[in-house]
C-alpha atoms as a PDB file:
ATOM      1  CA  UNK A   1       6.685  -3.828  40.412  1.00  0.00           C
ATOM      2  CA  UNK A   2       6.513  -2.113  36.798  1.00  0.00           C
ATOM      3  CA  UNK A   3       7.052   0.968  34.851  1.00  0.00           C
ATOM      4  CA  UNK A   4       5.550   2.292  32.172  1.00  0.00           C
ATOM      5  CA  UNK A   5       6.552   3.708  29.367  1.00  0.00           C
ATOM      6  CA  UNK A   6       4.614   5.327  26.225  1.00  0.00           C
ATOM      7  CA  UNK A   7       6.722   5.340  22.962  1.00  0.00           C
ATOM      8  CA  UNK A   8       6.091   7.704  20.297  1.00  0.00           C
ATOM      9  CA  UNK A   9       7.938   8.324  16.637  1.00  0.00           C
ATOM     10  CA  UNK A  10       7.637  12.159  15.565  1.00  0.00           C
ATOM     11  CA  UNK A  11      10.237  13.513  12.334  1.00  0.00           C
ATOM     12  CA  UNK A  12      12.536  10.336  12.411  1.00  0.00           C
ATOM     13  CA  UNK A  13      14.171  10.574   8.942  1.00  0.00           C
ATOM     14  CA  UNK A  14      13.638   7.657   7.033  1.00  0.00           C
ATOM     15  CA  UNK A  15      14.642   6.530   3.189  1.00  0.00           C
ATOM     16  CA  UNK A  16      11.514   5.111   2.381  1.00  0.00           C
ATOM     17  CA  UNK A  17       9.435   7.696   3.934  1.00  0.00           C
ATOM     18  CA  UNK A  18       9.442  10.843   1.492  1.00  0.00           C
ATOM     19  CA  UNK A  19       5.847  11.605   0.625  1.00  0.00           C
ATOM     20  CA  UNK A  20       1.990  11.058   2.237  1.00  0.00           C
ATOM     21  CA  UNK A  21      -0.708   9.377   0.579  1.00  0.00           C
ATOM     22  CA  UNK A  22      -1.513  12.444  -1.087  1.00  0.00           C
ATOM     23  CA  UNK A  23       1.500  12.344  -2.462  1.00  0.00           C
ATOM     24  CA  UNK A  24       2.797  15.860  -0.434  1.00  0.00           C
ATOM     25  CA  UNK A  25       6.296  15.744   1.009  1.00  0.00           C
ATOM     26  CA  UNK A  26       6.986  14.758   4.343  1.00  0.00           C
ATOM     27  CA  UNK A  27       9.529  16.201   7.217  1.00  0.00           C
ATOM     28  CA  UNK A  28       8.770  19.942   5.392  1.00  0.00           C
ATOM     29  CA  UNK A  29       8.291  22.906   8.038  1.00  0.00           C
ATOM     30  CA  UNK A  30       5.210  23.234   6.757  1.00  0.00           C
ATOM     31  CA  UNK A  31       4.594  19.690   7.766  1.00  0.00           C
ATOM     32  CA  UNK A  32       6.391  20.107  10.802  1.00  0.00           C
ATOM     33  CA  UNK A  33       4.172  22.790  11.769  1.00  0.00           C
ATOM     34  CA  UNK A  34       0.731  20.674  10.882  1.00  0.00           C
ATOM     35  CA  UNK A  35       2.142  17.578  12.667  1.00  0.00           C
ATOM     36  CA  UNK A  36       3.094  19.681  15.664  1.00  0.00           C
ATOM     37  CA  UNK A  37      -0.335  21.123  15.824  1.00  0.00           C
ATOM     38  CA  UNK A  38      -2.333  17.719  15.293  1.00  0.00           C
ATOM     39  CA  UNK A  39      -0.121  16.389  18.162  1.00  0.00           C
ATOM     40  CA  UNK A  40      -0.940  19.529  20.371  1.00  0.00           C
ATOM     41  CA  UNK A  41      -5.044  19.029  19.661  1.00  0.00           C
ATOM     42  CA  UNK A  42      -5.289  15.381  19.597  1.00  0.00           C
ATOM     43  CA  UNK A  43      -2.334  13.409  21.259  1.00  0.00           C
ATOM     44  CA  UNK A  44      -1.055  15.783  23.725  1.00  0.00           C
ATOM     45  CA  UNK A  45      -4.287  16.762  24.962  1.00  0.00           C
ATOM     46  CA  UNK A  46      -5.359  12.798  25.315  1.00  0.00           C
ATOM     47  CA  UNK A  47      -1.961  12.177  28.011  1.00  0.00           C
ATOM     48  CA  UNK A  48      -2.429  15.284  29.743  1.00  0.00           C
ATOM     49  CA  UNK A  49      -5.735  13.681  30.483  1.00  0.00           C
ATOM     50  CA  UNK A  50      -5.266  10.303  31.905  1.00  0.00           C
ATOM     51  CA  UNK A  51      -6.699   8.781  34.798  1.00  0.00           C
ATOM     52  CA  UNK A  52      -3.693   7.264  35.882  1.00  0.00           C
ATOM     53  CA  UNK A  53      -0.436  10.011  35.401  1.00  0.00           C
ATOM     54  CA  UNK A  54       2.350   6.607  36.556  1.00  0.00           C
ATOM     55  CA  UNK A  55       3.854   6.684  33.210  1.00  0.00           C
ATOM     56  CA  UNK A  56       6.882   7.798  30.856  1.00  0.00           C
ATOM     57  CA  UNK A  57       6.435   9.457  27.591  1.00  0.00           C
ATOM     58  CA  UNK A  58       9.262   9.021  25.613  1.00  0.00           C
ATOM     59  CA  UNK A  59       8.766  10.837  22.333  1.00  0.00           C
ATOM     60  CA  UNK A  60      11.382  10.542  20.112  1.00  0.00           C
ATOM     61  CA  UNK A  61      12.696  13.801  17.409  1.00  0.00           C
ATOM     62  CA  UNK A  62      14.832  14.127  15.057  1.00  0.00           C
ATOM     63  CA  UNK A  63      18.013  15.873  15.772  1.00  0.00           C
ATOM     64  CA  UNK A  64      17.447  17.989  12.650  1.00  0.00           C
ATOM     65  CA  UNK A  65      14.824  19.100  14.324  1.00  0.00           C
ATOM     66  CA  UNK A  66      14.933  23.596  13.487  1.00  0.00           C
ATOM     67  CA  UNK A  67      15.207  25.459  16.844  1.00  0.00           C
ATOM     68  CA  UNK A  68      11.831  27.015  16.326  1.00  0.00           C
ATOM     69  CA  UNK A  69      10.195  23.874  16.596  1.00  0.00           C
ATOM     70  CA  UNK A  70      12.271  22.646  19.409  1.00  0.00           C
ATOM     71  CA  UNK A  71      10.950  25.886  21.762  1.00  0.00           C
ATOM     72  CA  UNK A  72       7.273  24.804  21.377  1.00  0.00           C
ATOM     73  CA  UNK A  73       8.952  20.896  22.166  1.00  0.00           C
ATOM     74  CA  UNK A  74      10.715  22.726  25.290  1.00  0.00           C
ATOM     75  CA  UNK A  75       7.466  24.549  26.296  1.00  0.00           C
ATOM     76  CA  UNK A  76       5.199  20.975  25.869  1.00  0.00           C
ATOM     77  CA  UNK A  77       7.628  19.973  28.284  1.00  0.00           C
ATOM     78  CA  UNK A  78       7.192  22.172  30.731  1.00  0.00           C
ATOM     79  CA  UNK A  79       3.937  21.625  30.998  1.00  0.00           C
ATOM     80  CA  UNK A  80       3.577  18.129  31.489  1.00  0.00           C
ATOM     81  CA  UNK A  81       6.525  16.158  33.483  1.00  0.00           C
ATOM     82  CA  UNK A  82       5.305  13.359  31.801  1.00  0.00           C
ATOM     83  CA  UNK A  83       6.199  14.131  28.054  1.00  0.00           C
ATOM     84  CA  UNK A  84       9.794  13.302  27.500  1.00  0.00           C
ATOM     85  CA  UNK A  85      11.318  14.724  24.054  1.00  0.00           C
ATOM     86  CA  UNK A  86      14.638  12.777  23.114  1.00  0.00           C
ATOM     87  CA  UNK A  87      16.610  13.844  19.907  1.00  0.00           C
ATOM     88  CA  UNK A  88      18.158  11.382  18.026  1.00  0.00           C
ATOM     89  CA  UNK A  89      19.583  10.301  14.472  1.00  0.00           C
ATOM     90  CA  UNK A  90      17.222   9.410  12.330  1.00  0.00           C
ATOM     91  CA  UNK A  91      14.912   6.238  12.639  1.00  0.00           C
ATOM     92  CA  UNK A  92      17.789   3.610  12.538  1.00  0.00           C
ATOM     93  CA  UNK A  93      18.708   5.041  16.016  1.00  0.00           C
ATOM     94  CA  UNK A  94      14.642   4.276  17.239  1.00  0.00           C
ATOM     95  CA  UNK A  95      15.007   1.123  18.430  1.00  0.00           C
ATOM     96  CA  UNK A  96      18.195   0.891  20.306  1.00  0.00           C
ATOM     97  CA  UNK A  97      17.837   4.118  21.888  1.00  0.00           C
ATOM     98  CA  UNK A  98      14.029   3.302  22.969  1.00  0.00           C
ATOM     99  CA  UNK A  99      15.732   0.543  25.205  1.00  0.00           C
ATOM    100  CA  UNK A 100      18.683   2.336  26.252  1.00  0.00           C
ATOM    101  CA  UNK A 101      16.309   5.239  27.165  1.00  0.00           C
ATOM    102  CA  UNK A 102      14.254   2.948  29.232  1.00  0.00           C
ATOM    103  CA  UNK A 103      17.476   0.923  30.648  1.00  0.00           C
ATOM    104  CA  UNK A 104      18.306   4.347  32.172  1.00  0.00           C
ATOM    105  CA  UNK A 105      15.179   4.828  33.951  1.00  0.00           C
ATOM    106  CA  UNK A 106      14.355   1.292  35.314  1.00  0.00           C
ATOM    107  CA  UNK A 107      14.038   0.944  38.792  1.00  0.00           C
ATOM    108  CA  UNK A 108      11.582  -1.868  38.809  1.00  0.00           C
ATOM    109  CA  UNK A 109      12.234  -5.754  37.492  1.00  0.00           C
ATOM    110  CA  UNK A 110       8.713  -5.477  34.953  1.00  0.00           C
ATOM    111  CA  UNK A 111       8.232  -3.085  31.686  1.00  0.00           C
ATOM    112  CA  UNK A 112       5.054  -1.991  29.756  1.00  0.00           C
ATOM    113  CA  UNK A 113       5.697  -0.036  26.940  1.00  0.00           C
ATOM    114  CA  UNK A 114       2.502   1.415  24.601  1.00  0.00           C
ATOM    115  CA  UNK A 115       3.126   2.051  21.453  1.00  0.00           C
ATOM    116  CA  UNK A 116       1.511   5.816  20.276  1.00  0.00           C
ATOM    117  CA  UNK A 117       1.027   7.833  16.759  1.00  0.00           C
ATOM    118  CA  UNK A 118       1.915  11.715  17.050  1.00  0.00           C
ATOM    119  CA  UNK A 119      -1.137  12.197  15.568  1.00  0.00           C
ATOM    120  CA  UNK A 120      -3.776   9.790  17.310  1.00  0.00           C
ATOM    121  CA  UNK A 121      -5.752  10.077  20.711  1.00  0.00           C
ATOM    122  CA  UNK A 122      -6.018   7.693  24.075  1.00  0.00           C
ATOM    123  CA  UNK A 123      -9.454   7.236  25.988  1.00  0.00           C
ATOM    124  CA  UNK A 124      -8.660   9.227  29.615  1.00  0.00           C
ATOM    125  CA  UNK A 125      -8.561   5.323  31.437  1.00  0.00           C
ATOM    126  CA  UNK A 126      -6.483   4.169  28.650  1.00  0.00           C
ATOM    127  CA  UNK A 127      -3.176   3.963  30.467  1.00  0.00           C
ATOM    128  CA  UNK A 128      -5.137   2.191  33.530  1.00  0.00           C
ATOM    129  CA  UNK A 129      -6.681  -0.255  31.779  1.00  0.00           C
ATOM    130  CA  UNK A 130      -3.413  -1.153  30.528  1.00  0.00           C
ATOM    131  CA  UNK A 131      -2.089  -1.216  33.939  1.00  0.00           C
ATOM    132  CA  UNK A 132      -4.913  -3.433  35.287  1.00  0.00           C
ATOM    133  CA  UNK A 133      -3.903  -6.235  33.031  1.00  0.00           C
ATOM    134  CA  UNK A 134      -0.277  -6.365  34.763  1.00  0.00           C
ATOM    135  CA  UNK A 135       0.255  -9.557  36.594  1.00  0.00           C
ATOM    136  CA  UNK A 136       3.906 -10.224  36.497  1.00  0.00           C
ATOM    137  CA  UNK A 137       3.652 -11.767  32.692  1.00  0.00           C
ATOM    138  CA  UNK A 138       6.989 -12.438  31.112  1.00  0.00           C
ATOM    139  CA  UNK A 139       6.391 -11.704  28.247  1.00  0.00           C
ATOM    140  CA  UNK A 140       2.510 -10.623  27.059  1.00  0.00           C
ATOM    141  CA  UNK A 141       1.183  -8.525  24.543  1.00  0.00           C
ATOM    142  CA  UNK A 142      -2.597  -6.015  25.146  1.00  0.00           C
ATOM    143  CA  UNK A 143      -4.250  -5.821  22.365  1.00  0.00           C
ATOM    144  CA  UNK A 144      -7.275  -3.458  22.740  1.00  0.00           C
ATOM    145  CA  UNK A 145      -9.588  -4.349  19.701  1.00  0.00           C
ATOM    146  CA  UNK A 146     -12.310  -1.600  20.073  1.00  0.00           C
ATOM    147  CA  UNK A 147     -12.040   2.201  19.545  1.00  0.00           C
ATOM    148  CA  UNK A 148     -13.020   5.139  17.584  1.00  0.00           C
ATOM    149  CA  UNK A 149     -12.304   7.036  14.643  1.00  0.00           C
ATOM    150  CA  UNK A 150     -12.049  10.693  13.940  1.00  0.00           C
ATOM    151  CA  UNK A 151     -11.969  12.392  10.391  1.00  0.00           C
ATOM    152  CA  UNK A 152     -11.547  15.700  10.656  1.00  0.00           C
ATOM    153  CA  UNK A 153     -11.037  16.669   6.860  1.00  0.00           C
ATOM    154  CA  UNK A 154     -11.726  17.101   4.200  1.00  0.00           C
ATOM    155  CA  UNK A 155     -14.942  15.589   6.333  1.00  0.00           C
ATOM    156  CA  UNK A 156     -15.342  15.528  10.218  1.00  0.00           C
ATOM    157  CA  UNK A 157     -16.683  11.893  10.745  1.00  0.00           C
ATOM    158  CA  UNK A 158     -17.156  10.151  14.154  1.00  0.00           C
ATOM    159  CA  UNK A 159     -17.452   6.658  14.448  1.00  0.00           C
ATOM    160  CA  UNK A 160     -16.373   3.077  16.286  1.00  0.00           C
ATOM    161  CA  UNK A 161     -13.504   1.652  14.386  1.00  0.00           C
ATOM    162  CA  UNK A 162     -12.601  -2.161  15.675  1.00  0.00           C
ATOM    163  CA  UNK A 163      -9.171  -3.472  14.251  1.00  0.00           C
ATOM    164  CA  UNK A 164      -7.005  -6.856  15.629  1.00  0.00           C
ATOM    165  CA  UNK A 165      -3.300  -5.824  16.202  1.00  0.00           C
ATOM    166  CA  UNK A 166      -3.943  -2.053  15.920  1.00  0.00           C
ATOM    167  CA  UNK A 167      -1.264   0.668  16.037  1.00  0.00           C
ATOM    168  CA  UNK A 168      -2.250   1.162  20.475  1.00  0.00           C
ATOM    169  CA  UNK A 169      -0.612  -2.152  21.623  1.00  0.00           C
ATOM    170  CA  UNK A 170       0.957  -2.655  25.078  1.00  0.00           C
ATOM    171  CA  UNK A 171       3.466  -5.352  26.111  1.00  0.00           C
ATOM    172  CA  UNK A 172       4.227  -6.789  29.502  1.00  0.00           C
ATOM    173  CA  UNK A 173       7.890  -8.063  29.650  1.00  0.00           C
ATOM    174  CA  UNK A 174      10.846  -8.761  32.376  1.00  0.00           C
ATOM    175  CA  UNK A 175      13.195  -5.709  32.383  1.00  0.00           C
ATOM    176  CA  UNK A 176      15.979  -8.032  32.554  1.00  0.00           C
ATOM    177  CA  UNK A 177      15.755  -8.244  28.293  1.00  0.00           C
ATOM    178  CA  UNK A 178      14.161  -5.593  27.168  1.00  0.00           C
ATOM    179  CA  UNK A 179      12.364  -5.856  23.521  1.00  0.00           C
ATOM    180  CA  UNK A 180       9.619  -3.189  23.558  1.00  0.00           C
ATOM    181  CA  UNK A 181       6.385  -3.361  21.858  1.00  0.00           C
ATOM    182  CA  UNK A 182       8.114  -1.518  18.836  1.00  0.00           C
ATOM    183  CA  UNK A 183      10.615  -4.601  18.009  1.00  0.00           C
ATOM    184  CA  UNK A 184       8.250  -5.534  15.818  1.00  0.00           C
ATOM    185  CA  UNK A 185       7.802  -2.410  13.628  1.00  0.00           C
ATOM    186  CA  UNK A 186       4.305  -3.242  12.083  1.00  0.00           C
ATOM    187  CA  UNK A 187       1.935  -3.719  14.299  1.00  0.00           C
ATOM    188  CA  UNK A 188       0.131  -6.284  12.265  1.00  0.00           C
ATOM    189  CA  UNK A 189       3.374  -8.929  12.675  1.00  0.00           C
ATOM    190  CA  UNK A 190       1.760  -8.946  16.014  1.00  0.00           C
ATOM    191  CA  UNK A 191      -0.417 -11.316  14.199  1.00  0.00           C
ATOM    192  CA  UNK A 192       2.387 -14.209  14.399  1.00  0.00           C
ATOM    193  CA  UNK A 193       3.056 -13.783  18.178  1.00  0.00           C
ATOM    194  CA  UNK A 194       0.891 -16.101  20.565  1.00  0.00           C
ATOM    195  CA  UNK A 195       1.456 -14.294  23.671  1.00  0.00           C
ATOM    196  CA  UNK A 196      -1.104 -11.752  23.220  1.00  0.00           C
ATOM    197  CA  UNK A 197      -4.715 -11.037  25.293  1.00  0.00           C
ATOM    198  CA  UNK A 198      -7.623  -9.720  22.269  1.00  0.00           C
ATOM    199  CA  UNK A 199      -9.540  -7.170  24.881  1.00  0.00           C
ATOM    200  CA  UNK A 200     -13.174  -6.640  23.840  1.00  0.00           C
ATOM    201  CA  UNK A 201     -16.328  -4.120  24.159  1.00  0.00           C
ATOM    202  CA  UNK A 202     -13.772  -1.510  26.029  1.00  0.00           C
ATOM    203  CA  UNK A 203     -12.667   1.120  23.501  1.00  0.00           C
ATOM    204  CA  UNK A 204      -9.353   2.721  24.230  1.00  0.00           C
ATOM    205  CA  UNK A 205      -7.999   4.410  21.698  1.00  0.00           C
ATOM    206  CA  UNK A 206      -9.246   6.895  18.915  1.00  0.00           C
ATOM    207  CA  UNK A 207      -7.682   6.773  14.908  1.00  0.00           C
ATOM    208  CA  UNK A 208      -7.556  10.303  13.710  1.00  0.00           C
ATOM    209  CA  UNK A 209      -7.994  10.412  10.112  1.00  0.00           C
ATOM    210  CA  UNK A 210      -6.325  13.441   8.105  1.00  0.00           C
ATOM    211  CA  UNK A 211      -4.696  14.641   4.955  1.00  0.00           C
ATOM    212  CA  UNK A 212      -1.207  13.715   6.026  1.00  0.00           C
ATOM    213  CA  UNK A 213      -1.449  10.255   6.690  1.00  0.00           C
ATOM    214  CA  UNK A 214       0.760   8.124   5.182  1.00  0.00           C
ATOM    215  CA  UNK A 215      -1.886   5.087   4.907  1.00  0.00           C
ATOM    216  CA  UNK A 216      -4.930   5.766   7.211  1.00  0.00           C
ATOM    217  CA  UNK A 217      -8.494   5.903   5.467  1.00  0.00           C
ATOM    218  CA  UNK A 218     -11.762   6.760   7.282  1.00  0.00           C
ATOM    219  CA  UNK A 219     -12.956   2.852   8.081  1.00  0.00           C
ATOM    220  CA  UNK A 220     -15.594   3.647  11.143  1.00  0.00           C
ATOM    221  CA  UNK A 221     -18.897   2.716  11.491  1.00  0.00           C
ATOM    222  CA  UNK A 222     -22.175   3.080  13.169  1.00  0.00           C
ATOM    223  CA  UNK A 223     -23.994   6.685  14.520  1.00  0.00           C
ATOM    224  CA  UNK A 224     -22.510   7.690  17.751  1.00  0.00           C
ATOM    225  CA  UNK A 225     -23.151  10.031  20.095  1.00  0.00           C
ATOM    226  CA  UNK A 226     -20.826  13.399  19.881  1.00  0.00           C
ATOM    227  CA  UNK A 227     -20.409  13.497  23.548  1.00  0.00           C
ATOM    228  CA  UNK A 228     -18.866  10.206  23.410  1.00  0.00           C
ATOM    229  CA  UNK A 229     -15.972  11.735  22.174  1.00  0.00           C
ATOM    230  CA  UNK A 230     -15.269  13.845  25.406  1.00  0.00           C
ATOM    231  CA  UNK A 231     -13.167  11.207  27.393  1.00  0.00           C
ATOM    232  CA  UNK A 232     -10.677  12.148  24.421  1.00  0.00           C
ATOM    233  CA  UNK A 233      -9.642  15.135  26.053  1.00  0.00           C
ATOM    234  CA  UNK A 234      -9.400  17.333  22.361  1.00  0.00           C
ATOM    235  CA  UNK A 235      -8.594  20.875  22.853  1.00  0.00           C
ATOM    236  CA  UNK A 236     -11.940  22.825  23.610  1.00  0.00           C
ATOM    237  CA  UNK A 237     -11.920  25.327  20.830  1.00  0.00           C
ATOM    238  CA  UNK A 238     -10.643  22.050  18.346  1.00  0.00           C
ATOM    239  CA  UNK A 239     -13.707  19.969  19.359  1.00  0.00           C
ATOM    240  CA  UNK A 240     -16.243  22.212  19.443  1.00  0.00           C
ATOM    241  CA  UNK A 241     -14.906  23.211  15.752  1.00  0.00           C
ATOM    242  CA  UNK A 242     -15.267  19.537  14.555  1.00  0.00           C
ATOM    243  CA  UNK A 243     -18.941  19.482  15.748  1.00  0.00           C
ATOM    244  CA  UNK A 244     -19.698  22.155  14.210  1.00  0.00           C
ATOM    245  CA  UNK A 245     -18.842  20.997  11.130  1.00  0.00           C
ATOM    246  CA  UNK A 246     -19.618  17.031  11.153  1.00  0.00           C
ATOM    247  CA  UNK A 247     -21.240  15.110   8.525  1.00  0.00           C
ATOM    248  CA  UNK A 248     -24.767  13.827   9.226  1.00  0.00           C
ATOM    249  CA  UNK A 249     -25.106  10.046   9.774  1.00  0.00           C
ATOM    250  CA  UNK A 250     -27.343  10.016   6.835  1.00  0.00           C
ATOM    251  CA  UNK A 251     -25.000  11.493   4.336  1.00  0.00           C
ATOM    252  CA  UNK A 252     -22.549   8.423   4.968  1.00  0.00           C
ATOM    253  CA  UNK A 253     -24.831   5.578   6.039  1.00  0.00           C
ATOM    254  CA  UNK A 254     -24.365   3.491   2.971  1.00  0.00           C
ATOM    255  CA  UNK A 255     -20.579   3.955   3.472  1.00  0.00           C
ATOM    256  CA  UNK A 256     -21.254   2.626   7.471  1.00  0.00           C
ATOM    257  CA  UNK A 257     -22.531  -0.255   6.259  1.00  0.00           C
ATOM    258  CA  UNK A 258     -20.218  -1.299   4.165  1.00  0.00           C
ATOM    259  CA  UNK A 259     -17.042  -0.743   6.368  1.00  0.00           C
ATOM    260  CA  UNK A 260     -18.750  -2.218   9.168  1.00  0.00           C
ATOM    261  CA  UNK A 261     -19.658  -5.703   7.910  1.00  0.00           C
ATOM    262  CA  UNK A 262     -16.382  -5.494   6.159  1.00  0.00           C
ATOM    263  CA  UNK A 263     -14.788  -4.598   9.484  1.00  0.00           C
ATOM    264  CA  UNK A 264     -16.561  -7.511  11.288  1.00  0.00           C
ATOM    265  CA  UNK A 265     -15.177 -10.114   8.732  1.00  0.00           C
ATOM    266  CA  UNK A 266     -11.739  -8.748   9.518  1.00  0.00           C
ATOM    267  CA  UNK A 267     -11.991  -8.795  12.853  1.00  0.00           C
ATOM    268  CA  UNK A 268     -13.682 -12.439  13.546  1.00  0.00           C
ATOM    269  CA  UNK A 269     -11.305 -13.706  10.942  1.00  0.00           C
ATOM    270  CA  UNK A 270      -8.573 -12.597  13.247  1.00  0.00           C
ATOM    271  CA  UNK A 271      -9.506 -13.974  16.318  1.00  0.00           C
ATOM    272  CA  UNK A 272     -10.446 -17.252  15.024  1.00  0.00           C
ATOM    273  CA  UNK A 273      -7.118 -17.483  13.659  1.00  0.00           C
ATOM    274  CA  UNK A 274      -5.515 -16.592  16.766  1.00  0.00           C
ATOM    275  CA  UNK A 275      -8.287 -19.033  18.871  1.00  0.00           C
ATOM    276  CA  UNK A 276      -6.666 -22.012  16.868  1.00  0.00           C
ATOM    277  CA  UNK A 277      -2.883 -20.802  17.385  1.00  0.00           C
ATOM    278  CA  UNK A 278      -2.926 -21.853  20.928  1.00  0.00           C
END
């Protein structure tokens, strides 16, 4: 009855998009090469991983893209059917390709598209919980509230991050007009659209926080359990790194406090305001 299809942006060239928060340039080898390996540890990893393999990862490069880079793209590829590289013109071309690219492939009259960061992870059941809210909606929006967070520098912090109209959203739509759950571009405009189910107290997804992020900041809270972090699927040798070298609760505590009442505002704020749109 459906297919479904995760959508990812990598080195899409973009005029507003020249520098990180830190204020380092962007689309650099040398931030080609980080970005490829935070995708390879974190993201990558997470897929490979899932419960439920009926799904298409379109992942969408630059066609600028240097041939050195494209051979580890090639040999990600051919190691998990799944991961589908596309090359394309720059981030005007996003959009309209992601639909011709799934217009292609449709066989079936329902679409879910997820919408992915190169550098984040999934929980292993993420892509059948999505699936399990499928029930031939024309149009309807998942909105997992609850996951995790990960810094891993210049601190490695673990923690539960909650956030309404997050950056993992799903949609649910006829394939006869297909929008995707990137036609809006920020995923907080979600916050206008009534057709969307808030899912609680199941946490999905997991925020990695790093020194290339163009906005992220570590907002987690709360002392959790390192194993927790194992239905994440990180590379071995990356995760047993990160433990190594984590902050104790203690040494943040104040900080967990904070974010998490601030957090909770946020978040019941939210859902009020989306109880009284309908």
């Amino acid at each position: 009855m459906f297919q479904h299809f995760l959508i990812t942006r990598f080195n899409l060239r973009k005029k507003d998009w020249q520098t990180s928060k830190y204020n380092k340039q962007v689309l650099t080898d040398t931030w080609m090469e980080n970005r490829l390996a935070l995708f390879e540890d974190y993201c990558f990893s997470s897929l490979q991983a899932q419960t439920e393999q009926n799904f298409t990862w379109l992942v969408f490069f630059d066609t600028t893209t240097p041939d050195r880079f494209r051979s580890v793209i090639t040999r990600l590829e051919q190691t998990f059917s799944q991961f589908t590289p596309i090359y394309i013109d720059g981030m005007d071309e996003f959009l309209p390709q992601s639909r011709k690219q799934i217009a292609q492939r449709l066989t079936q009259p329902y679409v879910i598209t997820s919408r992915l960061d190169n550098d984040d992870s999934l929980h292993q059941d993420y892509i059948k919980e999505v699936q399990s809210h499928f029930a031939e909606q024309q149009f309807m929006a998942i909105d997992f509230v609850d996951g995790f967070t990960l810094q891993v520098e210049p601190q490695v912090r673990f923690a539960k991050r909650s956030h309404v109209h997050n950056p993992f959203l799903s949609l649910i739509e006829k394939a006869d007009e297909i929008r995707t759950v990137w036609f809006l571009e920020r995923h907080g405009q979600w916050s206008e659209i009534k057709a969307l189910i808030p899912v609680r107290a199941k946490p999905m997804w997991m925020s990695v926080i790093h020194m290339e992020n163009k906005v992220n900041t570590f907002l987690g809270f709360d002392n959790i359990p390192w194993n927790t972090i194992a239905a994440f699927h990180l590379k071995p040798e990356i995760e047993q790194a990160l433990a190594q070298k984590r902050l104790p609760f203690e040494a943040w505590k104040a900080q967990s406090l904070k974010n998490k009442l601030k957090t909770l505002w946020k978040v019941n704020f939210k859902l009020l305001k989306r109880c009284l749109m309908k």
